[in-house]
Protein backbone atom coordinates (compact mmCIF):
# COMPACT_ATOMS: atom_id res chain seq x y z
CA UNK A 1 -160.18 -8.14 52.23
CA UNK A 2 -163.32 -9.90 51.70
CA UNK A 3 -165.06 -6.34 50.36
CA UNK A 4 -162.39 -6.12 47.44
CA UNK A 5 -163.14 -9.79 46.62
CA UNK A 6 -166.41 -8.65 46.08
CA UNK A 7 -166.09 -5.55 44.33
CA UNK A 8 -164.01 -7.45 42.00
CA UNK A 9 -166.60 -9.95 41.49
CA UNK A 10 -168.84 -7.61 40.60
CA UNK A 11 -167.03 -5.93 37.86
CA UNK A 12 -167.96 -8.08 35.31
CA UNK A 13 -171.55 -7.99 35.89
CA UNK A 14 -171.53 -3.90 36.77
CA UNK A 15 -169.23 -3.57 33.15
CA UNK A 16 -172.13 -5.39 30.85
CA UNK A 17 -174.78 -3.51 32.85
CA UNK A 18 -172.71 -0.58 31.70
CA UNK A 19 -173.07 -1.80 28.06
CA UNK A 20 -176.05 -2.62 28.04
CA UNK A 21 -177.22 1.22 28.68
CA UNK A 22 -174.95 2.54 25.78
CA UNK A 23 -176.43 4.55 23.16
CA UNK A 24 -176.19 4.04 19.27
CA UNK A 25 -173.89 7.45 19.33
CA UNK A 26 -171.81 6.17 22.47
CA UNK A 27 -171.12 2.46 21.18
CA UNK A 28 -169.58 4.69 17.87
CA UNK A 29 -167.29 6.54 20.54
CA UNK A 30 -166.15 3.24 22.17
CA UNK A 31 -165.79 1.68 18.71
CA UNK A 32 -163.29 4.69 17.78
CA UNK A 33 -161.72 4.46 21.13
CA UNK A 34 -161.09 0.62 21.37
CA UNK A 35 -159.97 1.04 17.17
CA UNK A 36 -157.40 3.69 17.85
CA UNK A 37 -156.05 1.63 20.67
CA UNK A 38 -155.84 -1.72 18.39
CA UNK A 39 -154.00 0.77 15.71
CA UNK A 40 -151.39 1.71 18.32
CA UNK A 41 -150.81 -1.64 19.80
CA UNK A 42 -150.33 -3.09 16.05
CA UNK A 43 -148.21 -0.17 14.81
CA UNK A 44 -146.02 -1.00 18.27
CA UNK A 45 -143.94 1.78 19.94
CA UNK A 46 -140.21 1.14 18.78
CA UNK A 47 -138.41 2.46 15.77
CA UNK A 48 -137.85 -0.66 12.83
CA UNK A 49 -134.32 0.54 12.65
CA UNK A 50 -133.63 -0.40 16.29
CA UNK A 51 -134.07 -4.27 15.56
């Protein structure tokens, strides 16, 4: 138990580390990635009709 309080204390750290190594061309990918996923979550997954 104590080793998966640990690995999740080190996610935060391990994800900016991550971040920090990202390429101009790779921080484009994540910025089309993370953009796509904000235009799905806004445009929502029901049909208008339904409310």
């Amino acid at each position: 138990m104590q080793y998966i309080i640990e690995r999740l204390n080190d996610v935060p750290s391990d994800t900016w580390r991550w971040f920090s190594t990202l390429s101009r061309d790779e921080w484009m990918i994540v910025l089309a990635a993370v953009t796509f996923l904000g235009f799905l979550c806004m445009r929502g997954f029901g049909s208008r009709s339904s409310y």
